[in-house]
PDB file of N, CA and C in Angstrom:
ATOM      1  N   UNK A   1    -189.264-129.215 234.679  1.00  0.00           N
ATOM      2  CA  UNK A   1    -190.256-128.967 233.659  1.00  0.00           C
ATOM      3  C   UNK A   1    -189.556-128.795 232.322  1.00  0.00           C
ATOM      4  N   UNK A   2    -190.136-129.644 231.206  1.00  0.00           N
ATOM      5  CA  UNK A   2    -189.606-128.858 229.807  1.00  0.00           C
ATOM      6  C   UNK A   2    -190.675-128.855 229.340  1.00  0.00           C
ATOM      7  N   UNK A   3    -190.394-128.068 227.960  1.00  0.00           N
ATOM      8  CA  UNK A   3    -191.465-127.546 227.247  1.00  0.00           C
ATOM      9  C   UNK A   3    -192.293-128.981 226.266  1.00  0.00           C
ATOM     10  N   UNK A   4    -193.812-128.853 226.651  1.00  0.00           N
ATOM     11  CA  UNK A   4    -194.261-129.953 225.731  1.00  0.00           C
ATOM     12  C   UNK A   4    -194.649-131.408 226.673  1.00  0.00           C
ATOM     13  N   UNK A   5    -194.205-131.209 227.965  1.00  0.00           N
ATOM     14  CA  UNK A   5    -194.247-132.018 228.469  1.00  0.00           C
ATOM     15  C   UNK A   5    -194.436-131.688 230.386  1.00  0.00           C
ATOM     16  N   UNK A   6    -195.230-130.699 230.289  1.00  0.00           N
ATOM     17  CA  UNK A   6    -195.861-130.266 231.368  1.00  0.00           C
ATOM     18  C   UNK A   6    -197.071-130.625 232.210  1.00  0.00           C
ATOM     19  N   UNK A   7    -197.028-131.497 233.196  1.00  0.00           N
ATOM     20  CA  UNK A   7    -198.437-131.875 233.837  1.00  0.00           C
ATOM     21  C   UNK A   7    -198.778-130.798 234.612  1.00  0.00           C
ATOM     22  N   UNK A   8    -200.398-131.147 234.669  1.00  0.00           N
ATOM     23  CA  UNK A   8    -201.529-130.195 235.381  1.00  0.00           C
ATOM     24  C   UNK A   8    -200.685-130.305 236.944  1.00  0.00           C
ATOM     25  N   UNK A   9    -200.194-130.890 237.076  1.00  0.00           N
ATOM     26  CA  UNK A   9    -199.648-131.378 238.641  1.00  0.00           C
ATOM     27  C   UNK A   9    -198.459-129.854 238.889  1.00  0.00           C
ATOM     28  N   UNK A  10    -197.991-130.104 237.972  1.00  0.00           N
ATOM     29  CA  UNK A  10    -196.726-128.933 237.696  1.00  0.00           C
ATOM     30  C   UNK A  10    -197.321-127.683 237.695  1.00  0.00           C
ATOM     31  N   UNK A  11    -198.531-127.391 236.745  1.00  0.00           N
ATOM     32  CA  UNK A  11    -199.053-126.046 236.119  1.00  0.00           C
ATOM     33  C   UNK A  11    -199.912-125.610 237.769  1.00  0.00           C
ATOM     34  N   UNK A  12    -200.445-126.500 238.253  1.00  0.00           N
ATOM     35  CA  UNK A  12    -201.090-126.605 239.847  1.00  0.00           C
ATOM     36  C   UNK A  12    -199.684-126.120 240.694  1.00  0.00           C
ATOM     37  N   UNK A  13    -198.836-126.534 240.822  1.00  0.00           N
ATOM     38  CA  UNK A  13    -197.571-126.545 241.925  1.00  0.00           C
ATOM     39  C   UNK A  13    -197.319-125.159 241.640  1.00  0.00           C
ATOM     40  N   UNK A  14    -197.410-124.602 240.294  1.00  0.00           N
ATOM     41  CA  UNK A  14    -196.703-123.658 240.056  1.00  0.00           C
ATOM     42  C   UNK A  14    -197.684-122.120 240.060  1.00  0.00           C
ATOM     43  N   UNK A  15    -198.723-121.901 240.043  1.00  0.00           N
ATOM     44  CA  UNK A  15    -200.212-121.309 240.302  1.00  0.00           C
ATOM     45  C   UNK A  15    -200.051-121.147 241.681  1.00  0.00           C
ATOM     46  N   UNK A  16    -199.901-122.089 242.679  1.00  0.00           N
ATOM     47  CA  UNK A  16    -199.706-122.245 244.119  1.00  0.00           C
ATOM     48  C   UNK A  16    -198.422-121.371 244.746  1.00  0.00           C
ATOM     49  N   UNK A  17    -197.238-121.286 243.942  1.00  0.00           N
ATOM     50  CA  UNK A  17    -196.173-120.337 244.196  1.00  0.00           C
ATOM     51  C   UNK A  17    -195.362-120.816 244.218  1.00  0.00           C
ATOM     52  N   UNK A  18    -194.799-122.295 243.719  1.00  0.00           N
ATOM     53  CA  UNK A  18    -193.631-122.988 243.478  1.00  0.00           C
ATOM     54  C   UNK A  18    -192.728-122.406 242.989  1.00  0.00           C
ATOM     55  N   UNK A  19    -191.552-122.822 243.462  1.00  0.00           N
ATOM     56  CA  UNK A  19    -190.221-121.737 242.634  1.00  0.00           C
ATOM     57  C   UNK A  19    -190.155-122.986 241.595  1.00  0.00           C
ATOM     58  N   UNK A  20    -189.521-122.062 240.357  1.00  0.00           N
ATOM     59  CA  UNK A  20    -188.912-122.136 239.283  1.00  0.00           C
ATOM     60  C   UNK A  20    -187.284-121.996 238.983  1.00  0.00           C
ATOM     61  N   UNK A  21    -186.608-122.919 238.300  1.00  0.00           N
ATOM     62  CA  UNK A  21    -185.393-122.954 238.003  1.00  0.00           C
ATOM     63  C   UNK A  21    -185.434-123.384 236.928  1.00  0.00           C
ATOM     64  N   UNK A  22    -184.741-122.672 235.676  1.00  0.00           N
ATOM     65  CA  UNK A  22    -184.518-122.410 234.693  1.00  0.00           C
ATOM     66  C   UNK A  22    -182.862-123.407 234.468  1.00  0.00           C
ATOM     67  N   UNK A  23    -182.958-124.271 233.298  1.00  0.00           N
ATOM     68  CA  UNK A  23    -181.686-124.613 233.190  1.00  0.00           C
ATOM     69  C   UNK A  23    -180.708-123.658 232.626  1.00  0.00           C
ATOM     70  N   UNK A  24    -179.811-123.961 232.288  1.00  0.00           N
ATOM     71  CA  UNK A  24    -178.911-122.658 231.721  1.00  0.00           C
ATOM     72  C   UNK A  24    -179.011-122.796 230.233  1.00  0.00           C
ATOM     73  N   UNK A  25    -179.169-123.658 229.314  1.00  0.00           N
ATOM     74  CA  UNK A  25    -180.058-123.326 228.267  1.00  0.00           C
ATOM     75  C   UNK A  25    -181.285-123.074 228.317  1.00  0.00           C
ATOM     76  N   UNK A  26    -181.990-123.171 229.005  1.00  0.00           N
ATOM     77  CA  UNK A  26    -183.321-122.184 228.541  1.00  0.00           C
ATOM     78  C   UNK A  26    -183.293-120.522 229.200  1.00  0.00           C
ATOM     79  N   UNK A  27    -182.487-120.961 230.081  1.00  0.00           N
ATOM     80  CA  UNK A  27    -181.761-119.107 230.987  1.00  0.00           C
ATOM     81  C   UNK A  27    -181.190-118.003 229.758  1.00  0.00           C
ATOM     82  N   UNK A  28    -180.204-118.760 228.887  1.00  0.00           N
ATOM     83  CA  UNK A  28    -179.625-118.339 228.114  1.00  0.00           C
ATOM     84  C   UNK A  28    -180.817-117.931 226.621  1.00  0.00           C
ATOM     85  N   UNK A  29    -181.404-118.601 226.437  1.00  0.00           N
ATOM     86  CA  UNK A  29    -182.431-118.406 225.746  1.00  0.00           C
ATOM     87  C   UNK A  29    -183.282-117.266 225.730  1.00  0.00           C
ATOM     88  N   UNK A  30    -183.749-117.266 227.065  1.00  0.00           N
ATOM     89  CA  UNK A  30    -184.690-116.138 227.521  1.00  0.00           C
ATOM     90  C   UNK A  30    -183.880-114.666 227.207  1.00  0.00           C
ATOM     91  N   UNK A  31    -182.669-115.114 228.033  1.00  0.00           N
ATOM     92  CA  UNK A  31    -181.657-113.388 228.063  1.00  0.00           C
ATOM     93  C   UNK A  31    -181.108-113.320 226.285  1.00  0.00           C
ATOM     94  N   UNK A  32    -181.170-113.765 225.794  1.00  0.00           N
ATOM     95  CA  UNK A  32    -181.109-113.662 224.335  1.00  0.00           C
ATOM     96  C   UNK A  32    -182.497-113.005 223.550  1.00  0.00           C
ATOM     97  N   UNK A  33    -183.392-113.494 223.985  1.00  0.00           N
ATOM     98  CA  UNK A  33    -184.849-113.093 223.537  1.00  0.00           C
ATOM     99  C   UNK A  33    -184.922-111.552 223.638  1.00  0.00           C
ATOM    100  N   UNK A  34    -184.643-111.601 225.703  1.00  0.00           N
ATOM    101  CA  UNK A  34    -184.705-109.953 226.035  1.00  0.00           C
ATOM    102  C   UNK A  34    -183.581-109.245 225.655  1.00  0.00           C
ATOM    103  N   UNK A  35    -182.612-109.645 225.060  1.00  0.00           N
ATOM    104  CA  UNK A  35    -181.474-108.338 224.717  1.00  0.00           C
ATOM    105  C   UNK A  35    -181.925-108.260 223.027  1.00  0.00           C
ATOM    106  N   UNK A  36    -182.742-109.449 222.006  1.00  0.00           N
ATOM    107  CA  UNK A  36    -183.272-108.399 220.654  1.00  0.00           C
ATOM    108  C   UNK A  36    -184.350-107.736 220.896  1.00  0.00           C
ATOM    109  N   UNK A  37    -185.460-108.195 221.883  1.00  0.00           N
ATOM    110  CA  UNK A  37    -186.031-107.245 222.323  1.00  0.00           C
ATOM    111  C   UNK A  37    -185.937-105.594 222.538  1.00  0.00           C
ATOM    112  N   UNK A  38    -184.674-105.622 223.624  1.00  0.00           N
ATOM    113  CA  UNK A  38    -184.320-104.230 224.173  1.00  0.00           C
ATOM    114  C   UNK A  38    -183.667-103.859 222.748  1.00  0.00           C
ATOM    115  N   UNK A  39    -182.805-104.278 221.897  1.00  0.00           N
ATOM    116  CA  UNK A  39    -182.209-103.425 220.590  1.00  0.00           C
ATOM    117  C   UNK A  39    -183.279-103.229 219.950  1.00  0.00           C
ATOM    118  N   UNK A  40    -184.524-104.207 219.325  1.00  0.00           N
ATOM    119  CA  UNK A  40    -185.221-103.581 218.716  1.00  0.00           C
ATOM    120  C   UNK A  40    -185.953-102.081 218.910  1.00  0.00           C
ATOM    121  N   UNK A  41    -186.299-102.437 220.786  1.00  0.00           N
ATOM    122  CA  UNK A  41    -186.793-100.769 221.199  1.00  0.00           C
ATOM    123  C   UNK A  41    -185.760 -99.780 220.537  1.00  0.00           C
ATOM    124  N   UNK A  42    -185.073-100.138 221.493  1.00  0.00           N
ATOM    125  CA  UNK A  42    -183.592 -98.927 221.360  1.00  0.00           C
ATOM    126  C   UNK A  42    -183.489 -98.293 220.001  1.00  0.00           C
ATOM    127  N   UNK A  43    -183.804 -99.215 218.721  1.00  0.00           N
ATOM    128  CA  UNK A  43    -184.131 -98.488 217.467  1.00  0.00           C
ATOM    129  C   UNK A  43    -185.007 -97.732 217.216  1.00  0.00           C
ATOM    130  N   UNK A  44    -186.109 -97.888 218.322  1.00  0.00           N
ATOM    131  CA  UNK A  44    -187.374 -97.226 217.795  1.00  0.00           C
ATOM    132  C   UNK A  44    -188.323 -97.796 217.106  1.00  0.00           C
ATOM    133  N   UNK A  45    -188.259 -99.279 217.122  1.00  0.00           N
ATOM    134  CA  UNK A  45    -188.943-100.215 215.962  1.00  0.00           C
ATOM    135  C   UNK A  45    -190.601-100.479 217.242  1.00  0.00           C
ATOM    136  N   UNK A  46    -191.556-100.394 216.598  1.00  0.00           N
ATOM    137  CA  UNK A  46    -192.704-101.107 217.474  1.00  0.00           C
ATOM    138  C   UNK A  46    -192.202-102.547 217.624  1.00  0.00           C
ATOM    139  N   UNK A  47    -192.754-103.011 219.084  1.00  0.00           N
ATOM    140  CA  UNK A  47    -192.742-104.427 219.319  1.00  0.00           C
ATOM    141  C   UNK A  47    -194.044-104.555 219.955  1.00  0.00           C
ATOM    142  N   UNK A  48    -194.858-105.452 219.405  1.00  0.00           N
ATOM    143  CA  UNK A  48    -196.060-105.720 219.214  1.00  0.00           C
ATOM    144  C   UNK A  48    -196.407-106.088 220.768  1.00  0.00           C
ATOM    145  N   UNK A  49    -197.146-105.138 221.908  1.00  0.00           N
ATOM    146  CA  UNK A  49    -197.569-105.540 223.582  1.00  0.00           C
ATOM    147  C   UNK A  49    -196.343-105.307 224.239  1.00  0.00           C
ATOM    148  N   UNK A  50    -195.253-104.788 223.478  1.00  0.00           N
ATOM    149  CA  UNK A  50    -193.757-103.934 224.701  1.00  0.00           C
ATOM    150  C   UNK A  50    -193.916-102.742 224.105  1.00  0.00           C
ATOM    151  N   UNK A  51    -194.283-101.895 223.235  1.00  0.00           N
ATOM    152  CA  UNK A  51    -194.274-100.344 223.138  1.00  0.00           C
ATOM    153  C   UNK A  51    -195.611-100.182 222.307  1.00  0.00           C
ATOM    154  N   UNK A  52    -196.421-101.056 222.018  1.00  0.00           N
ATOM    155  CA  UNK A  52    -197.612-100.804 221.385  1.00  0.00           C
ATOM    156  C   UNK A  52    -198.918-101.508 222.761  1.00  0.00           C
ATOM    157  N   UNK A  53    -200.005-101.477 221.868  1.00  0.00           N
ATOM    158  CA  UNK A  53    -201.137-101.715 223.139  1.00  0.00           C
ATOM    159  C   UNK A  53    -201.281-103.384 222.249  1.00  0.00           C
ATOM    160  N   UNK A  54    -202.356-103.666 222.455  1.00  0.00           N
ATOM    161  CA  UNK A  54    -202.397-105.033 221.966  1.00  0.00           C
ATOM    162  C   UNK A  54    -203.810-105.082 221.436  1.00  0.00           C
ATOM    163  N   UNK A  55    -204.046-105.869 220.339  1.00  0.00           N
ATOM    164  CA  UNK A  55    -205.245-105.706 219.800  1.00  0.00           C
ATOM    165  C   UNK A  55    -205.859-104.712 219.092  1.00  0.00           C
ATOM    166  N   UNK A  56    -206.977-104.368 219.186  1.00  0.00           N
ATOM    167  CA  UNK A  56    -207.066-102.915 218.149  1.00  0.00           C
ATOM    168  C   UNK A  56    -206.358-101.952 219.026  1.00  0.00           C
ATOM    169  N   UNK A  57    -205.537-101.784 219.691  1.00  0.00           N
ATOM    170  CA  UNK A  57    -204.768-100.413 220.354  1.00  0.00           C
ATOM    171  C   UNK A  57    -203.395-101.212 219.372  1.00  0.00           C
ATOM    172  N   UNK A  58    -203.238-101.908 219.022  1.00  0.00           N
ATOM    173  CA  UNK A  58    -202.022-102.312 218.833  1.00  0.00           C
ATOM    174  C   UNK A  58    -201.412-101.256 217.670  1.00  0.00           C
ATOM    175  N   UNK A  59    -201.743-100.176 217.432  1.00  0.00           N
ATOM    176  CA  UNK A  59    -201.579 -99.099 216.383  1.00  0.00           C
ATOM    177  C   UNK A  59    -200.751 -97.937 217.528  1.00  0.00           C
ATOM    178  N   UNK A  60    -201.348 -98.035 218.715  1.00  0.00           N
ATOM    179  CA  UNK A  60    -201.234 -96.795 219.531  1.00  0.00           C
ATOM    180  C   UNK A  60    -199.736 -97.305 220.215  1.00  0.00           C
ATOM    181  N   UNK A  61    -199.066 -96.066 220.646  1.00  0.00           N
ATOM    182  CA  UNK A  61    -197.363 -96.664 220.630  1.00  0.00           C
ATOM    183  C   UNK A  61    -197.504 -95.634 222.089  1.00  0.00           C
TER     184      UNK A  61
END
């Protein structure tokens, strides 16, 4: 699967319980995402649906 170029066949296979494998650039990607993630917490900064609510709660921490 890449991004942009996903059939219903795939999005079906995968709904059903198909495993997933991640190449190692998009692996690397993700664990990059979640480690500014975790520093931003770690500062204490809101992250909008990881320490806040979402929508009008999105004020409440």
């Amino acid at each position: 699967m890449q991004p942009g170029q996903v059939t219903l066949a795939q999005w079906r296979a995968l709904y059903r319980g198909a495993d997933v494998v991640l190449d190692e650039a998009c692996a690397a990607a993700v664990l990059r995402s979640a480690q500014t993630v975790e520093a931003i917490v770690a500062r204490g900064e809101p992250v909008y649906g990881v320490n806040t609510g979402f929508g009008k709660l999105a004020s409440v921490r």
